[in-house]
PDB file of N, CA and C in Angstrom:
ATOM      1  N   UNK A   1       0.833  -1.172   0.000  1.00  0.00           N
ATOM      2  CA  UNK A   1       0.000   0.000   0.000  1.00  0.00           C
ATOM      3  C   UNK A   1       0.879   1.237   0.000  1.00  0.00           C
ATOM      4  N   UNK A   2       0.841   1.987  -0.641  1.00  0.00           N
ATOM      5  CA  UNK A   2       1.374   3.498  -1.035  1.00  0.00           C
ATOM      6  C   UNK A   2       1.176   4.297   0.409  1.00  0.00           C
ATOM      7  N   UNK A   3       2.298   4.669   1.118  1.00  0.00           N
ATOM      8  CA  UNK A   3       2.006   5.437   1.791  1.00  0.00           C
ATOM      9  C   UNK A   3       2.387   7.349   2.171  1.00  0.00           C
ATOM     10  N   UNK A   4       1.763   7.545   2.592  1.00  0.00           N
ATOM     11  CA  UNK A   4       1.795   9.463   2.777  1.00  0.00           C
ATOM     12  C   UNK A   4       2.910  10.234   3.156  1.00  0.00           C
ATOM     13  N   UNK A   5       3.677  10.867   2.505  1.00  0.00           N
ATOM     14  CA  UNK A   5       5.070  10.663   2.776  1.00  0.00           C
ATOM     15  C   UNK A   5       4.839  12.131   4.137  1.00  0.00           C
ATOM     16  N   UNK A   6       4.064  12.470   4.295  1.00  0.00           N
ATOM     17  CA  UNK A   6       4.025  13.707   5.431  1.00  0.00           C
ATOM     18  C   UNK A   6       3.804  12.707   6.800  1.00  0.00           C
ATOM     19  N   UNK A   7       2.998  11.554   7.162  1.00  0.00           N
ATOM     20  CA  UNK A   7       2.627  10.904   8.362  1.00  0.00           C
ATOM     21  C   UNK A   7       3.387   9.477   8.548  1.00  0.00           C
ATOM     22  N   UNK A   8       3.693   9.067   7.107  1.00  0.00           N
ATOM     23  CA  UNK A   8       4.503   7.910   7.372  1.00  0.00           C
ATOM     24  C   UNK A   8       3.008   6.556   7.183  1.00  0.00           C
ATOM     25  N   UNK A   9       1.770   7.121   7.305  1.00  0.00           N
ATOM     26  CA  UNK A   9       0.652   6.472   7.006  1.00  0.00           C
ATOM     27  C   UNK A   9       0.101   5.760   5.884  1.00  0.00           C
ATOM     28  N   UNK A  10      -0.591   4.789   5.273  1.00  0.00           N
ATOM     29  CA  UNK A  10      -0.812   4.853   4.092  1.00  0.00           C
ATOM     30  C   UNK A  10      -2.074   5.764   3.836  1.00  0.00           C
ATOM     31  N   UNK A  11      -2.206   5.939   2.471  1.00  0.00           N
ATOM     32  CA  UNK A  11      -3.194   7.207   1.923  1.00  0.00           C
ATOM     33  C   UNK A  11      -4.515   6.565   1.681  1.00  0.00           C
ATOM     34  N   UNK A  12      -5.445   7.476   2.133  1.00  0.00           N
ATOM     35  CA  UNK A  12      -7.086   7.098   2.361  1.00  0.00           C
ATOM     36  C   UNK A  12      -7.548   6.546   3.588  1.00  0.00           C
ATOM     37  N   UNK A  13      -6.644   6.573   4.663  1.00  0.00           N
ATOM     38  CA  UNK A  13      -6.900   6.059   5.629  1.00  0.00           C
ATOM     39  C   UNK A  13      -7.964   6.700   6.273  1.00  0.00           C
ATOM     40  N   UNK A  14      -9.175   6.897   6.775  1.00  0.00           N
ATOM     41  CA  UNK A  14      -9.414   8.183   7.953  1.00  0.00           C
ATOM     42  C   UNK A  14      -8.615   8.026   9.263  1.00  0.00           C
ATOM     43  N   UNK A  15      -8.337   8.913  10.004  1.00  0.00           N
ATOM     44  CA  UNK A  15      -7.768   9.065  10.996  1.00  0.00           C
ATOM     45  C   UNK A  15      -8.598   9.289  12.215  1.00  0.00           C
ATOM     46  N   UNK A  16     -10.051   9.433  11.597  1.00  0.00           N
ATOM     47  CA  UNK A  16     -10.909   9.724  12.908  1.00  0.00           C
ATOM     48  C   UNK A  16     -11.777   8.175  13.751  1.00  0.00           C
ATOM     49  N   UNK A  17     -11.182   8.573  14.540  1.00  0.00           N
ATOM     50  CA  UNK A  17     -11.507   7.391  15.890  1.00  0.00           C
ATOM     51  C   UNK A  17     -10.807   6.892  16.076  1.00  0.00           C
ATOM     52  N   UNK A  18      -9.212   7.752  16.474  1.00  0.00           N
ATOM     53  CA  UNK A  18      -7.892   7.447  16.450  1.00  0.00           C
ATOM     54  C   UNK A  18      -7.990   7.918  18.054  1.00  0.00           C
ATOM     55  N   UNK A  19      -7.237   6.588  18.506  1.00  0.00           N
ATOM     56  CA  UNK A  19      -6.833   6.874  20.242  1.00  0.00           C
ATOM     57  C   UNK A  19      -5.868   7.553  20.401  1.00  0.00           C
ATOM     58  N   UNK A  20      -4.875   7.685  19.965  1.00  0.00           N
ATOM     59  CA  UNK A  20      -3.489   8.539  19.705  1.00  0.00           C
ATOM     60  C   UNK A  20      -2.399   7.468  20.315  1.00  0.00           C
ATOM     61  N   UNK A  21      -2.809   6.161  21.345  1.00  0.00           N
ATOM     62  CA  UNK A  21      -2.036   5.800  21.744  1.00  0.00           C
ATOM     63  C   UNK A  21      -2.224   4.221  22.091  1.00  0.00           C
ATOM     64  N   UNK A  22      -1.046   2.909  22.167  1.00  0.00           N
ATOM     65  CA  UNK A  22      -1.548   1.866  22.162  1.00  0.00           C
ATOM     66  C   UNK A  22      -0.775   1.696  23.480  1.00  0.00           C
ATOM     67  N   UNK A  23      -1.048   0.514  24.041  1.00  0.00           N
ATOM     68  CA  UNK A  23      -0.849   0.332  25.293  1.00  0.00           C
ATOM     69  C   UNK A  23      -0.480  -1.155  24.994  1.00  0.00           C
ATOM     70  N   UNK A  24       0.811  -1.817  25.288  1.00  0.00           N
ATOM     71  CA  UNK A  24       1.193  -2.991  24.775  1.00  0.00           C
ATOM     72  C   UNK A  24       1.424  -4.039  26.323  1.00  0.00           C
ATOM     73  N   UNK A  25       0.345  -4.600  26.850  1.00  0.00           N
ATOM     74  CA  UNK A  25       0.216  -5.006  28.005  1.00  0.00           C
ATOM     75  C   UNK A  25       1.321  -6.721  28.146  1.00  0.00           C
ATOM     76  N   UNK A  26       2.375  -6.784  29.017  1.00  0.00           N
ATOM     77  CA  UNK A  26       2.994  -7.913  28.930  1.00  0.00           C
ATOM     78  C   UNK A  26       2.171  -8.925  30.097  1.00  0.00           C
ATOM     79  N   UNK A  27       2.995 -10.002  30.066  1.00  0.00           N
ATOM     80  CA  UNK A  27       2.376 -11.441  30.800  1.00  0.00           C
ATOM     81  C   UNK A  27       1.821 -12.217  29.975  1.00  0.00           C
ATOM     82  N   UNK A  28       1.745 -13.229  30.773  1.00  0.00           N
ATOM     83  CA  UNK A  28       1.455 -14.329  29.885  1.00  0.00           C
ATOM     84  C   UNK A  28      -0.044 -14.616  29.847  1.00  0.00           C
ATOM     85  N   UNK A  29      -1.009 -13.595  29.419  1.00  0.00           N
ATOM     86  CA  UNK A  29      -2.322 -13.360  28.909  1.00  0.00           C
ATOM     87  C   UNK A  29      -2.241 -12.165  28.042  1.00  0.00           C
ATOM     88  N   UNK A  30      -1.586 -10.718  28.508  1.00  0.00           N
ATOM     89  CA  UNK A  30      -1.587  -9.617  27.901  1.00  0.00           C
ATOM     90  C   UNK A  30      -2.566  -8.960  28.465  1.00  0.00           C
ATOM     91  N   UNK A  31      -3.241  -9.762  29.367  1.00  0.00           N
ATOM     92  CA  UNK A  31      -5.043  -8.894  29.854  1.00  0.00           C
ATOM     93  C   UNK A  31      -4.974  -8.173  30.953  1.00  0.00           C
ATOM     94  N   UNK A  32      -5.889  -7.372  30.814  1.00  0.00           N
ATOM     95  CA  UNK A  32      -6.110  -6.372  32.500  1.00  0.00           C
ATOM     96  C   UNK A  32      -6.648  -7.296  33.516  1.00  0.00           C
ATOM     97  N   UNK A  33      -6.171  -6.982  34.710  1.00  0.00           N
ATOM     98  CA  UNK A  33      -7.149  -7.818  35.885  1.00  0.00           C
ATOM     99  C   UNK A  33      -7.679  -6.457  36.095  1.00  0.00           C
ATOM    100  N   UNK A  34      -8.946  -5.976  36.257  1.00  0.00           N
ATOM    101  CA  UNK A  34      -9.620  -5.359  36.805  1.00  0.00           C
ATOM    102  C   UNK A  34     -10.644  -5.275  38.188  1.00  0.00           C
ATOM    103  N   UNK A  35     -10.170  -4.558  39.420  1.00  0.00           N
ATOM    104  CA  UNK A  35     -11.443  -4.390  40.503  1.00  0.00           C
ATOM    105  C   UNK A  35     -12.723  -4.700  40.507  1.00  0.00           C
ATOM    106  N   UNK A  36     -13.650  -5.393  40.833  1.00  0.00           N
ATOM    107  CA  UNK A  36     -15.011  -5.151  40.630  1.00  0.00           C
ATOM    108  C   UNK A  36     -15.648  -3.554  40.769  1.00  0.00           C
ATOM    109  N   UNK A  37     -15.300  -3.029  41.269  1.00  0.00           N
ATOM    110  CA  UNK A  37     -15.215  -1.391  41.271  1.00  0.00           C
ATOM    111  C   UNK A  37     -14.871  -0.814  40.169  1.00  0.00           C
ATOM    112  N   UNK A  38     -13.690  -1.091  39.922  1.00  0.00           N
ATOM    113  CA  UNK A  38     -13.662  -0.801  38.332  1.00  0.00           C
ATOM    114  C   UNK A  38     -13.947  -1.184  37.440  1.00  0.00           C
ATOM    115  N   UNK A  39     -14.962  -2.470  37.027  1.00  0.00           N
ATOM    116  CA  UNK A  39     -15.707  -3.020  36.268  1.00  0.00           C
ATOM    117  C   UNK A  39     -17.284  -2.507  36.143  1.00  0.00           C
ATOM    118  N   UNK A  40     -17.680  -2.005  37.430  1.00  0.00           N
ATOM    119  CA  UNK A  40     -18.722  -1.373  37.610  1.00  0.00           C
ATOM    120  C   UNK A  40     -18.968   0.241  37.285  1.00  0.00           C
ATOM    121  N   UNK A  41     -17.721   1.042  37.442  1.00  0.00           N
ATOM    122  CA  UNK A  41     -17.570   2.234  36.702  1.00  0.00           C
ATOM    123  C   UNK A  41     -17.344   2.437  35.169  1.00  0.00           C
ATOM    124  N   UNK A  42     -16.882   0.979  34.665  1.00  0.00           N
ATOM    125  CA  UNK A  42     -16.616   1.363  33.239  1.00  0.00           C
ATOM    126  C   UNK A  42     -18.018   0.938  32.474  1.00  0.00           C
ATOM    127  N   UNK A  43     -18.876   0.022  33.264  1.00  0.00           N
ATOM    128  CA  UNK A  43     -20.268  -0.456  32.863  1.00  0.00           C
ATOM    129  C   UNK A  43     -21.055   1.214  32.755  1.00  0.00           C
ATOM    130  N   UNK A  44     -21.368   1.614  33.974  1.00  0.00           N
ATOM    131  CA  UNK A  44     -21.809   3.303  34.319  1.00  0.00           C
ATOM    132  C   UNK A  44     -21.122   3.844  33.123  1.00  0.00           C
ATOM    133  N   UNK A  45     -19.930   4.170  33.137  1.00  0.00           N
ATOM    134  CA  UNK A  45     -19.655   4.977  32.059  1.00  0.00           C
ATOM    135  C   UNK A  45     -20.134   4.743  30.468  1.00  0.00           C
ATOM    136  N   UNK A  46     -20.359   3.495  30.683  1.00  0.00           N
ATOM    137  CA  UNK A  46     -20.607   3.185  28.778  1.00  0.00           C
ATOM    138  C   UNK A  46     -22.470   3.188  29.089  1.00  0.00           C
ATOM    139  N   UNK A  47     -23.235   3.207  29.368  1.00  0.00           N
ATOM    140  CA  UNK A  47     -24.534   3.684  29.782  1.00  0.00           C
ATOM    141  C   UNK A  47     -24.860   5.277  29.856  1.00  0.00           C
ATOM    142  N   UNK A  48     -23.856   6.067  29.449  1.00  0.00           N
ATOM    143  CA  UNK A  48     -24.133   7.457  30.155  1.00  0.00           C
ATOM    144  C   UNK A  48     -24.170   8.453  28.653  1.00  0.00           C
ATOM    145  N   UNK A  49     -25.173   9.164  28.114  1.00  0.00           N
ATOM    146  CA  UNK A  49     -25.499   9.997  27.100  1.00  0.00           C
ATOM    147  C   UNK A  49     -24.367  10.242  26.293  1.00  0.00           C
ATOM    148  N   UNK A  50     -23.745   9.957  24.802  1.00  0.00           N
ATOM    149  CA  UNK A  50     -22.340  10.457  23.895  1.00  0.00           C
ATOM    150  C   UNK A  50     -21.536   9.521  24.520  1.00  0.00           C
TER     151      UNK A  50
END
């Protein structure tokens, strides 16, 4: 794929719904252990208007 010589990207990509950042989690799953507290705030948060 041809890419954008200003971003280093390839061309036609959209860029929107871009996190800006990846988070490369080690161990031998790669997964979050999460709080029940904090499982319950991120539930609330994805329920909440936008």
């Amino acid at each position: 794929m041809e890419r954008d010589g200003k971003m280093g990207g390839p061309l036609g990509v959209s860029k929107e719904g871009y996190a800006g950042r990846l988070e490369v989690l080690s161990g031998p799953t790669g997964r979050r252990q999460r709080t029940e507290a904090d499982k319950a705030r991120i539930v609330a948060e994805s329920l909440l208007p936008d």
